[in-house]
N, C-alpha and C. Protein backbone atom coordinates (compact mmCIF):
# COMPACT_ATOMS: atom_id res chain seq x y z
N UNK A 1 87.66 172.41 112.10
CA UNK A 1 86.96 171.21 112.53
C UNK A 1 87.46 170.80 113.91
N UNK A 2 86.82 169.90 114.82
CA UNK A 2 86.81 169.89 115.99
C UNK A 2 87.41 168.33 115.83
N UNK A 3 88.52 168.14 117.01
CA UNK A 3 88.82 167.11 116.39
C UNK A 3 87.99 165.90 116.75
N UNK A 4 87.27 165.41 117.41
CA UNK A 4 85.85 164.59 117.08
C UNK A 4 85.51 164.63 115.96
N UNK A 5 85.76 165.79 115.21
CA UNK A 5 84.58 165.71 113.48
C UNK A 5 85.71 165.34 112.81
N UNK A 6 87.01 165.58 112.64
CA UNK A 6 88.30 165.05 112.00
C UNK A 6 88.27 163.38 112.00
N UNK A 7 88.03 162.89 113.60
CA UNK A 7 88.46 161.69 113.31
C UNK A 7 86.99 160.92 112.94
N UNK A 8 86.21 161.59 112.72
CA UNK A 8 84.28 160.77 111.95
C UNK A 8 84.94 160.80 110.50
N UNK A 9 85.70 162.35 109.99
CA UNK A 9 85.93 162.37 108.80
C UNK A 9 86.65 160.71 108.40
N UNK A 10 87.84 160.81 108.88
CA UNK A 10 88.81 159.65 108.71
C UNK A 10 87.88 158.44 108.92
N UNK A 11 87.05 158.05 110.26
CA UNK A 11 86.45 156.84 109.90
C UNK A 11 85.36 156.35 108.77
N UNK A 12 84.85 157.68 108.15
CA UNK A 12 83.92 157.66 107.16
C UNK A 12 84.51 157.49 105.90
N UNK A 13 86.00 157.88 105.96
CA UNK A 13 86.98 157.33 104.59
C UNK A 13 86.84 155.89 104.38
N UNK A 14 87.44 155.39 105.53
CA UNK A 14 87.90 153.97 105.75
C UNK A 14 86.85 153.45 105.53
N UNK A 15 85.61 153.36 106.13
CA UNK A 15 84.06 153.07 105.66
C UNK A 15 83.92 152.90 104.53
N UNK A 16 84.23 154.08 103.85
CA UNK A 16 84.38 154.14 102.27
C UNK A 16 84.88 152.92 101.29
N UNK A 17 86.15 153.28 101.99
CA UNK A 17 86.93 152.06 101.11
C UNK A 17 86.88 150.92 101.84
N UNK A 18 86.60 150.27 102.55
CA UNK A 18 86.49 148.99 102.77
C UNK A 18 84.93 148.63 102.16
N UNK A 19 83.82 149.39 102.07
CA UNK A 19 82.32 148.92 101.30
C UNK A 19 83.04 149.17 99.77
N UNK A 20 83.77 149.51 98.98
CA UNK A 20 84.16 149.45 97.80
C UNK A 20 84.86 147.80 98.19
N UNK A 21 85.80 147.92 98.74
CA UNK A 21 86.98 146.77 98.66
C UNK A 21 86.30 145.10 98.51
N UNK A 22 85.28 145.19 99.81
CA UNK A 22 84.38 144.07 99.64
C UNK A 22 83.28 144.01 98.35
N UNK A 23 82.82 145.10 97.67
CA UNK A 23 81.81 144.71 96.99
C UNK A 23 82.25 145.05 95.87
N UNK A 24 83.56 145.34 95.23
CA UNK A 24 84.37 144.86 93.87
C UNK A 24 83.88 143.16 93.60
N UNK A 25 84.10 142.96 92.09
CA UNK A 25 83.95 141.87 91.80
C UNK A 25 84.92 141.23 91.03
N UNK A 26 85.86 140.71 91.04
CA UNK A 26 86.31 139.78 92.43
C UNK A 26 86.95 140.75 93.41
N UNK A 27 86.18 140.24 94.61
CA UNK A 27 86.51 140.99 96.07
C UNK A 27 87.96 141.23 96.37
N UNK A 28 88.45 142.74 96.64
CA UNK A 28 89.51 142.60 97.16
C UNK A 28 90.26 142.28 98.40
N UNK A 29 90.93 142.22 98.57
CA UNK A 29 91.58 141.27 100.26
C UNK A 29 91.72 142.48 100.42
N UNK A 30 92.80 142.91 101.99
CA UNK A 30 93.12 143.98 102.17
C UNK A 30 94.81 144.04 102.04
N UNK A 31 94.89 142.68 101.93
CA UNK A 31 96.62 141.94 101.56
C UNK A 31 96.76 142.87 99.96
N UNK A 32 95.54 142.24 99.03
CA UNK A 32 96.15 142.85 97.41
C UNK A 32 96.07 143.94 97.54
N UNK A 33 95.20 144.82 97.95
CA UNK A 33 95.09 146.20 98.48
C UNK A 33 96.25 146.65 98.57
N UNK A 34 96.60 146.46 99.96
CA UNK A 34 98.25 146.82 100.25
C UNK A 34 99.09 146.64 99.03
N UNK A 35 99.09 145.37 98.60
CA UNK A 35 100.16 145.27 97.56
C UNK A 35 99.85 146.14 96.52
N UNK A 36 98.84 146.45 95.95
CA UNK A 36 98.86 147.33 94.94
C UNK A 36 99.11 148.77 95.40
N UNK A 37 98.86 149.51 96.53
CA UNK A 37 98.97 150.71 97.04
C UNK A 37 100.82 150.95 97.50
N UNK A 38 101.49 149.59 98.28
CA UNK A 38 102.34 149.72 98.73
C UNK A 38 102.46 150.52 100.13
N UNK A 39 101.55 149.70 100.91
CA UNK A 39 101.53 149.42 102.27
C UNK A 39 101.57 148.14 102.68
N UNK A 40 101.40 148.20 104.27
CA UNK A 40 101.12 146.95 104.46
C UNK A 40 99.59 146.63 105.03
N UNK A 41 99.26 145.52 105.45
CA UNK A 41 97.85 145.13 105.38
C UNK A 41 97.48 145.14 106.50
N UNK A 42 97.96 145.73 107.78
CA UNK A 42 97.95 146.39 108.74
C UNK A 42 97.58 147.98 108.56
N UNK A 43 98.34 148.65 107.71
CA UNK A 43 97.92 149.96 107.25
C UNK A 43 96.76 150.24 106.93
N UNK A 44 96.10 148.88 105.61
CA UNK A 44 95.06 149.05 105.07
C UNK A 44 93.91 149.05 106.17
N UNK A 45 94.07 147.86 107.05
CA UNK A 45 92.93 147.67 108.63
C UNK A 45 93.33 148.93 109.08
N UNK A 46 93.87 149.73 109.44
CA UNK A 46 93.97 151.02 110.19
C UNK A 46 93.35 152.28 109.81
N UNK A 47 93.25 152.45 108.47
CA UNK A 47 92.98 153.36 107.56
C UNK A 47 91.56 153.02 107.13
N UNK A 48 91.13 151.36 107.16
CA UNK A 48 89.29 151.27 107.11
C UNK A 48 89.39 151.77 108.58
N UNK A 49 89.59 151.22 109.48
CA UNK A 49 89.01 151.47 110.98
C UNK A 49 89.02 153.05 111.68
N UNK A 50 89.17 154.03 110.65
CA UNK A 50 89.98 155.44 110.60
C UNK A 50 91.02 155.97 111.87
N UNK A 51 91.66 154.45 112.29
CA UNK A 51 92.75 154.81 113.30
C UNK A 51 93.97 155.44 112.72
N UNK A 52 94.04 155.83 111.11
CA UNK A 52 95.03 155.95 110.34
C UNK A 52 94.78 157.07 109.61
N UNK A 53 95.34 158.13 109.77
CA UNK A 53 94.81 159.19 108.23
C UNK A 53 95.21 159.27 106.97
N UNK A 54 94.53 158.93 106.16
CA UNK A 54 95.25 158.59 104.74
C UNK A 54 96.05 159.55 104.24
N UNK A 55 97.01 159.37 103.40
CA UNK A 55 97.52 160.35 102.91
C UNK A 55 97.01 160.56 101.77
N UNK A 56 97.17 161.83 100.98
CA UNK A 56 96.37 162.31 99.74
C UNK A 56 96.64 161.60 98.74
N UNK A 57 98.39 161.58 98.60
CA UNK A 57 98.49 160.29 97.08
C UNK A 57 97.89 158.84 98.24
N UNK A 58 98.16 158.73 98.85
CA UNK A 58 97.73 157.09 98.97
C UNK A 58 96.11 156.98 98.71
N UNK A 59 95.56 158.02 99.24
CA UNK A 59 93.74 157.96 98.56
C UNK A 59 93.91 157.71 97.47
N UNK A 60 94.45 158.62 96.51
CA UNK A 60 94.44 158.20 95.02
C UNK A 60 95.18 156.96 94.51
N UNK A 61 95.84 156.78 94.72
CA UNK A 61 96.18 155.11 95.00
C UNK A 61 95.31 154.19 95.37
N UNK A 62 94.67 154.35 96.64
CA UNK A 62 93.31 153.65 96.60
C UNK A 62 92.20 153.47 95.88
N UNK A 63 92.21 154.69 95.07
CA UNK A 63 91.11 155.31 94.29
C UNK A 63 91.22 154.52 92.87
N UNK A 64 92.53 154.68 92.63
CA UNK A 64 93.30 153.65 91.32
C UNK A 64 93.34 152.72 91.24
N UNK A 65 93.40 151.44 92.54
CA UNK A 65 93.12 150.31 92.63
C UNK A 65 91.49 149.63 92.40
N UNK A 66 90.79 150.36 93.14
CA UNK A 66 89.36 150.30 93.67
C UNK A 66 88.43 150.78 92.34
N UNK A 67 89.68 151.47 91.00
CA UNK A 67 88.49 151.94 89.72
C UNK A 67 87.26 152.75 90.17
N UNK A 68 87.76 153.57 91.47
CA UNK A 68 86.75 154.54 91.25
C UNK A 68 87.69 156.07 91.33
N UNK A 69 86.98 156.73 91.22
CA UNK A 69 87.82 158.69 91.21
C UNK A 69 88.03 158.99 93.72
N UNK A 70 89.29 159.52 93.50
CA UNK A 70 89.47 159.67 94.82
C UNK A 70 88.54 160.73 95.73
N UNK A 71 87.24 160.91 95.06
CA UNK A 71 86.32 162.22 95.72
C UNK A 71 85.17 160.96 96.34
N UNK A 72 85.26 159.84 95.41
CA UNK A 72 84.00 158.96 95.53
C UNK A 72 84.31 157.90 96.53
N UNK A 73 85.84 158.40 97.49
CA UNK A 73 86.72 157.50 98.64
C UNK A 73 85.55 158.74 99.76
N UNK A 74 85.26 159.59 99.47
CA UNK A 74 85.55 160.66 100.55
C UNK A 74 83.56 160.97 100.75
N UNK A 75 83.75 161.16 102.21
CA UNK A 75 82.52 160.93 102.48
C UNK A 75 81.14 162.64 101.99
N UNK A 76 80.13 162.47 101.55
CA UNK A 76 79.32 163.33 101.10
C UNK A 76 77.96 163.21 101.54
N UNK A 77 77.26 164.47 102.15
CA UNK A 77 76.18 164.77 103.11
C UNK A 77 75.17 164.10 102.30
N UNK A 78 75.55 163.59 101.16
CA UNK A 78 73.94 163.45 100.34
C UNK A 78 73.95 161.89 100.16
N UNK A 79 74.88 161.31 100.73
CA UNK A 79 75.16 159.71 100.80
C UNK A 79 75.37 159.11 101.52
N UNK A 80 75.24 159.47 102.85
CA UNK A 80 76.03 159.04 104.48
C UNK A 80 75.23 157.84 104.93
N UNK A 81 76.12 156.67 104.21
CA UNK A 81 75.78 155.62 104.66
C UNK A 81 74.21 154.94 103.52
N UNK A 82 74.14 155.64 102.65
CA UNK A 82 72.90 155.33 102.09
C UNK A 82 72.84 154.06 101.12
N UNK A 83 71.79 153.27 101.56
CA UNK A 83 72.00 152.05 100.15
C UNK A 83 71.72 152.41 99.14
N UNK A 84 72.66 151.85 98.07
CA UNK A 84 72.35 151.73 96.31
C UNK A 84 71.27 151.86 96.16
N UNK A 85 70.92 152.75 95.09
CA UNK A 85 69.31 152.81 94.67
C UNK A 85 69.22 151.68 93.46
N UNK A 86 70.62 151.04 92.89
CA UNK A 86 70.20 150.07 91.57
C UNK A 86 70.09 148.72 92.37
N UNK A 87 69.27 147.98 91.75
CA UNK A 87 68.92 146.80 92.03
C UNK A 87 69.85 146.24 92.27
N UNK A 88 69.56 144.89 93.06
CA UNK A 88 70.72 144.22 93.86
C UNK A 88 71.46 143.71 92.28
N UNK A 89 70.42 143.22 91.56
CA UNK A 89 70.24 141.97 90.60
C UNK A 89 71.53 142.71 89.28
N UNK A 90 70.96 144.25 89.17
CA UNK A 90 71.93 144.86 87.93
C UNK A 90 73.17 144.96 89.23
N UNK A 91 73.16 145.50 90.01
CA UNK A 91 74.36 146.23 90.88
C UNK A 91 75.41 145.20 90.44
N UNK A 92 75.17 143.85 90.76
CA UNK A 92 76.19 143.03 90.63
C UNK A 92 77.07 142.82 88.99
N UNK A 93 76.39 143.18 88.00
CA UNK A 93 76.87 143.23 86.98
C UNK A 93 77.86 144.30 86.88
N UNK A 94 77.54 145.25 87.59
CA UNK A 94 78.57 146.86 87.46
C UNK A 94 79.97 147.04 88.00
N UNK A 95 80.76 147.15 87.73
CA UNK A 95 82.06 147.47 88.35
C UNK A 95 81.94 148.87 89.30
N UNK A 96 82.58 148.74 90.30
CA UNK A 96 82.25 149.98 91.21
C UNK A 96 82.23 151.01 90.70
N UNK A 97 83.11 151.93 90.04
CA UNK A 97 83.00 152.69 89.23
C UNK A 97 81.72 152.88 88.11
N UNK A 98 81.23 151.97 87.96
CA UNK A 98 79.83 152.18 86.98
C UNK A 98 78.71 152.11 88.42
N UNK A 99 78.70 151.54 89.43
CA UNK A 99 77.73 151.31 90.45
C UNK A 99 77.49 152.97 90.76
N UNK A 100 78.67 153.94 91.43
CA UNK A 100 78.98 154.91 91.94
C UNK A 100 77.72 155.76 90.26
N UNK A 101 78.57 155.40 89.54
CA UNK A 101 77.79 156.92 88.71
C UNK A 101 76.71 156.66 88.21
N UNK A 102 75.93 155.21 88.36
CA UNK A 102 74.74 155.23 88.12
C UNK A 102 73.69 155.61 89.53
N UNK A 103 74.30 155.13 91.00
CA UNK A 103 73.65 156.00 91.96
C UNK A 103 73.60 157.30 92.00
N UNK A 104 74.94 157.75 90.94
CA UNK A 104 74.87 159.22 91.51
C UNK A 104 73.88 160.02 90.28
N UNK A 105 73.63 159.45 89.29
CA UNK A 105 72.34 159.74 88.06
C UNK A 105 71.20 159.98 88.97
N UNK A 106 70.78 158.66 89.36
CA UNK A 106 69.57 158.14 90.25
C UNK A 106 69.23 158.87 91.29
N UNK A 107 70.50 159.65 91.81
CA UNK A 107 70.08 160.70 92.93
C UNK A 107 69.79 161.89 92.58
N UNK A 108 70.25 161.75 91.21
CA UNK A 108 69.75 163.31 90.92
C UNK A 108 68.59 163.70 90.11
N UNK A 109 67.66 162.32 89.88
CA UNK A 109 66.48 162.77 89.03
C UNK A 109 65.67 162.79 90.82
N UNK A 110 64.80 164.22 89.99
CA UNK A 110 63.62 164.55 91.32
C UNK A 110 62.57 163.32 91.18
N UNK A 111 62.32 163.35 92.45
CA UNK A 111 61.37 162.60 93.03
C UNK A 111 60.28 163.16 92.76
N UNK A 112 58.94 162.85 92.06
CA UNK A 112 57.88 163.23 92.06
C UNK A 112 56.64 162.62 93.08
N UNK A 113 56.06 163.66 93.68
CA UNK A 113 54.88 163.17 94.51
C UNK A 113 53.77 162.37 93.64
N UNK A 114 52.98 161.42 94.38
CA UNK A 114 52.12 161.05 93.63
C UNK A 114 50.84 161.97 93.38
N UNK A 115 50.15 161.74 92.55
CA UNK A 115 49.04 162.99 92.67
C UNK A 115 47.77 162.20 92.52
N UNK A 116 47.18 163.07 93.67
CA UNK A 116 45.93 162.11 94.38
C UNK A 116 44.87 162.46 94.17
N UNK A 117 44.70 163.66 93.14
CA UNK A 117 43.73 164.01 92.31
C UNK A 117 43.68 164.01 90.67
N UNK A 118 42.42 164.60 90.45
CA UNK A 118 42.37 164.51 88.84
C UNK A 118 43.13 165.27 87.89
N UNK A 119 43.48 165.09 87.18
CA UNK A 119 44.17 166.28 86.37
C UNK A 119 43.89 167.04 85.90
């Protein structure tokens, strides 16, 4: 990888986990963050802003805090940046971890064309 695509990788982490961190319910700071990971909350701003490269246990640490799996921290061609397909209205009922695997259901039933003739 070129390092331009290294450091998109790293900012697309941090991306990651800071749209988890805010849209947990109740929202996490980046203070409890830290405290539960065991950084500081400088680390955590460095590591969303991908000025920081995470380390592998600290992803999963993140991953452990945040109740989701450390693959669903890490960025994927079939989600880059994409909004939730579940309603705003259910989304909010779901814990991230249930949000993540019901988008990822939802992405995987095919899309059918409409059909504009008779049958």
């Amino acid at each position: 990888m070129l390092t331009a695509e290294v450091d998109e990788l790293y900012r697309e982490i941090g991306r990651g986990i800071r749209r988890l961190r805010t849209r947990r319910q109740p929202r996490l700071s980046q203070e409890a963050l830290a405290g539960v990971v065991g950084l500081s909350r400088a680390s955590i701003a460095n590591i969303e802003r991908g000025h920081h490269r995470v380390q592998l246990h600290v992803l999963y640490d993140i991953a452990h805090a945040l109740d989701v799996q450390p693959h669903d921290l890490l960025p994927h061609s079939d989600r880059q940046d994409s909004p939730t397909m579940v309603p705003e209205d259910l989304s909010k009922e779901l814990n991230p971890r249930e949000r993540v695997a019901v988008d990822r259901l939802l992405k995987s039933i095919p899309t059918r064309e409409p059909s504009h003739g008779k049958s």
